[in-house]
Protein backbone atom coordinates (compact mmCIF):
# COMPACT_ATOMS: atom_id res chain seq x y z
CA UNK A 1 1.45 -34.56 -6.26
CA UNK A 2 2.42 -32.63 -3.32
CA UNK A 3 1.69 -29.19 -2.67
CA UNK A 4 4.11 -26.67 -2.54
CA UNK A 5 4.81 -24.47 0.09
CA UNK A 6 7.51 -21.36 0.01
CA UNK A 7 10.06 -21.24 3.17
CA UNK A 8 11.73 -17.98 4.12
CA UNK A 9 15.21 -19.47 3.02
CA UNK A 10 13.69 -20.30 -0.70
CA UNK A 11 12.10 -17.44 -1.18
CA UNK A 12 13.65 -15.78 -4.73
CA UNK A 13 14.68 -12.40 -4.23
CA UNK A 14 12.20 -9.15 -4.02
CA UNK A 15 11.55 -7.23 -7.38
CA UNK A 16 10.79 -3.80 -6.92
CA UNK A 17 7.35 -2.02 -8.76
CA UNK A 18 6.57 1.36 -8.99
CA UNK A 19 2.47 2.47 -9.76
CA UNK A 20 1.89 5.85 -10.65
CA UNK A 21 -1.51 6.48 -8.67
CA UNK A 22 -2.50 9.27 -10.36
CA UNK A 23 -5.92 9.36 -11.98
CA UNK A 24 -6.32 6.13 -10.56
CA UNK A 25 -9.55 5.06 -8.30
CA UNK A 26 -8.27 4.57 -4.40
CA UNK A 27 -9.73 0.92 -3.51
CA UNK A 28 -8.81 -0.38 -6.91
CA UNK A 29 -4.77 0.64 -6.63
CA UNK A 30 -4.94 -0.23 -3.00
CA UNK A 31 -5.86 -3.80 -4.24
CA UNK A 32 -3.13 -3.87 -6.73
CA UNK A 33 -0.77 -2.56 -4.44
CA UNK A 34 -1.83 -5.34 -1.50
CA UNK A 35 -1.95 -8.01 -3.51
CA UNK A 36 1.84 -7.42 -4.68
CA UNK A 37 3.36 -6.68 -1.39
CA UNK A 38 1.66 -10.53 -0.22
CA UNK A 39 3.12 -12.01 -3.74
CA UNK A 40 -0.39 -12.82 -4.68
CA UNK A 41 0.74 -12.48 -8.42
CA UNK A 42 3.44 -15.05 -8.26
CA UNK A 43 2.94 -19.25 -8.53
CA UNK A 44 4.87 -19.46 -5.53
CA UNK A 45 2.05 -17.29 -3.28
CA UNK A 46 2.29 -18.80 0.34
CA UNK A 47 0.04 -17.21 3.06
CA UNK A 48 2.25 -17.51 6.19
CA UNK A 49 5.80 -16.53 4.16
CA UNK A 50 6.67 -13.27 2.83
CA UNK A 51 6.67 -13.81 -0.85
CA UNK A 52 6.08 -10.26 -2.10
CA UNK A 53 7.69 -7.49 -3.68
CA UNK A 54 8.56 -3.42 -2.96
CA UNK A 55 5.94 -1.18 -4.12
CA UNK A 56 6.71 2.18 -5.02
CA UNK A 57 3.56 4.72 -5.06
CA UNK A 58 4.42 8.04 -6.96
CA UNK A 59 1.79 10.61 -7.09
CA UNK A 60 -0.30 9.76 -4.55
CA UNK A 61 -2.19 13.35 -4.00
CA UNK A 62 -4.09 12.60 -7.72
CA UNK A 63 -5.63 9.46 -6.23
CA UNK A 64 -9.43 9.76 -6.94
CA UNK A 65 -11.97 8.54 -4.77
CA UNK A 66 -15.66 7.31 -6.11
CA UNK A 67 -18.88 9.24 -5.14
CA UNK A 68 -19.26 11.76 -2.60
CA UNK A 69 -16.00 10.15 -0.07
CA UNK A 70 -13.88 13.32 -1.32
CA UNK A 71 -16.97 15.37 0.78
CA UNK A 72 -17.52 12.88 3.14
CA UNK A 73 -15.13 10.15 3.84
CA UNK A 74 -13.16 11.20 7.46
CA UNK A 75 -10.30 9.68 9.14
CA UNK A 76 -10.19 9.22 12.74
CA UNK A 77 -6.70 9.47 14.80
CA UNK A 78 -7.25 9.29 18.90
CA UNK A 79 -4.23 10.59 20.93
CA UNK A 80 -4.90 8.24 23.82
CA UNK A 81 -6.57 10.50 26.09
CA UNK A 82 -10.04 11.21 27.31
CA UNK A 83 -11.80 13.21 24.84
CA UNK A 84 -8.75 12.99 22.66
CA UNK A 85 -9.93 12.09 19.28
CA UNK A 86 -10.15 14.63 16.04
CA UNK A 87 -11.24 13.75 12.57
CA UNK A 88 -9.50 15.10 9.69
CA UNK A 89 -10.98 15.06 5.77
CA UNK A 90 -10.21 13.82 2.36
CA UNK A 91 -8.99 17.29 1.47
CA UNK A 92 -7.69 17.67 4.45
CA UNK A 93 -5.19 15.13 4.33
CA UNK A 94 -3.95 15.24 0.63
CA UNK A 95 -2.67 18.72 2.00
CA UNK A 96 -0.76 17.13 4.87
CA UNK A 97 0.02 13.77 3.87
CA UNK A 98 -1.47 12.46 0.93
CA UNK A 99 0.72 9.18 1.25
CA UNK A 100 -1.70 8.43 4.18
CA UNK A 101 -4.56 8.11 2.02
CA UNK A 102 -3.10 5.10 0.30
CA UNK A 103 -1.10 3.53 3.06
CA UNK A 104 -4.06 3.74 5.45
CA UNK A 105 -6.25 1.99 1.81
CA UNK A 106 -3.36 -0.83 1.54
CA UNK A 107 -3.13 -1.65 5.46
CA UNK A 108 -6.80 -2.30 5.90
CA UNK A 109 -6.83 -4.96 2.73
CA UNK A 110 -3.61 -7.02 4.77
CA UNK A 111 -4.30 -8.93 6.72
CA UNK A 112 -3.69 -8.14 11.14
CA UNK A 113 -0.87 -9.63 12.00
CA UNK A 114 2.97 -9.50 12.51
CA UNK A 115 3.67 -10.51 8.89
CA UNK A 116 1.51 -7.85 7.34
CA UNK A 117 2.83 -5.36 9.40
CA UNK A 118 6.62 -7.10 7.95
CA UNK A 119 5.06 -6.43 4.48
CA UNK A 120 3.87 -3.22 4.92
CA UNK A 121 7.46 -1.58 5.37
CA UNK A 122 7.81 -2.81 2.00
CA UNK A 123 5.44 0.03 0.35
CA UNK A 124 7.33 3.47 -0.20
CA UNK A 125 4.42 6.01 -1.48
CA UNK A 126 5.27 9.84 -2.74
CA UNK A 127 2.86 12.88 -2.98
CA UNK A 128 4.65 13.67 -6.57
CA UNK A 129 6.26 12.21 -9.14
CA UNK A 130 9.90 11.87 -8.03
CA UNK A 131 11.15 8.79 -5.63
CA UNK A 132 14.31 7.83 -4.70
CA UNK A 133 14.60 4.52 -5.70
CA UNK A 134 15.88 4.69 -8.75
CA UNK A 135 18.68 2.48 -8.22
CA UNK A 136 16.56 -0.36 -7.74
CA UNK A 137 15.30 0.02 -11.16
CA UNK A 138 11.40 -0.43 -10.43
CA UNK A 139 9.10 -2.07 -13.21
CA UNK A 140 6.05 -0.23 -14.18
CA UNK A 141 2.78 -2.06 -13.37
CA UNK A 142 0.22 -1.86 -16.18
């Protein structure tokens, strides 16, 4: 028997999910969310073809993170110039972009190359409950 291996061409069509994060624990939904937007739930999972589906993140400011990160945890952005880097926090950034929280969770669990980068265009996350994709008719993921 021959293994198989997915081609661009053959690959079935993207399904669209949505995950409501809210209440949820960060790393866990991160994991849920990467491992959908590589396919890594389908039979037909290759690693060097784009198998996965659209993820749609709704609530992302009631993500919940584990211990003391909410206190802690700090994300670091540089601005290319000497002495140019600032540090913002966990509270910090659910008031100015909670959808960073999880995209910046789901980027570091792909993995550094062109096609993750392809696959991460595929994630759409909200800070509240509304998205505009409800044409696409999104499946809940339990």
């Amino acid at each position: 028997m021959k293994t198989f291996l997915a081609k661009k061409e053959t690959a079935p069509k993207p399904q669209w999910y949505v995950i409501d994060a809210e209440g949820q624990v960060l790393g866990r939904v991160a994991v849920k969310i990467a491992n959908i937007l590589r396919g890594r739930n389908k039979p037909i999972y290759t690693p060097h073809v784009d198998t996965g589906d659209f993820v749609v993140v709704v609530n992302a400011e009631k993500v919940v993170l584990t211990g003391r990160k909410e206190e802690q945890k700090q994300y670091m952005f540089y601005s290319g110039y000497v002495g140019g880097e600032s540090h913002r926090s966990v509270p910090d950034m659910r008031k100015r972009n909670p959808a960073y929280i999880i995209h910046h969770a789901v980027k570091g669990m792909l993995p550094k190359n062109r096609l993750a980068r392809q696959m991460l265009t595929k994630l759409k996350v909200y800070r509240g409950a509304e998205h505009p994709h409800a044409a696409q008719n999104p499946q809940p993921v339990v």
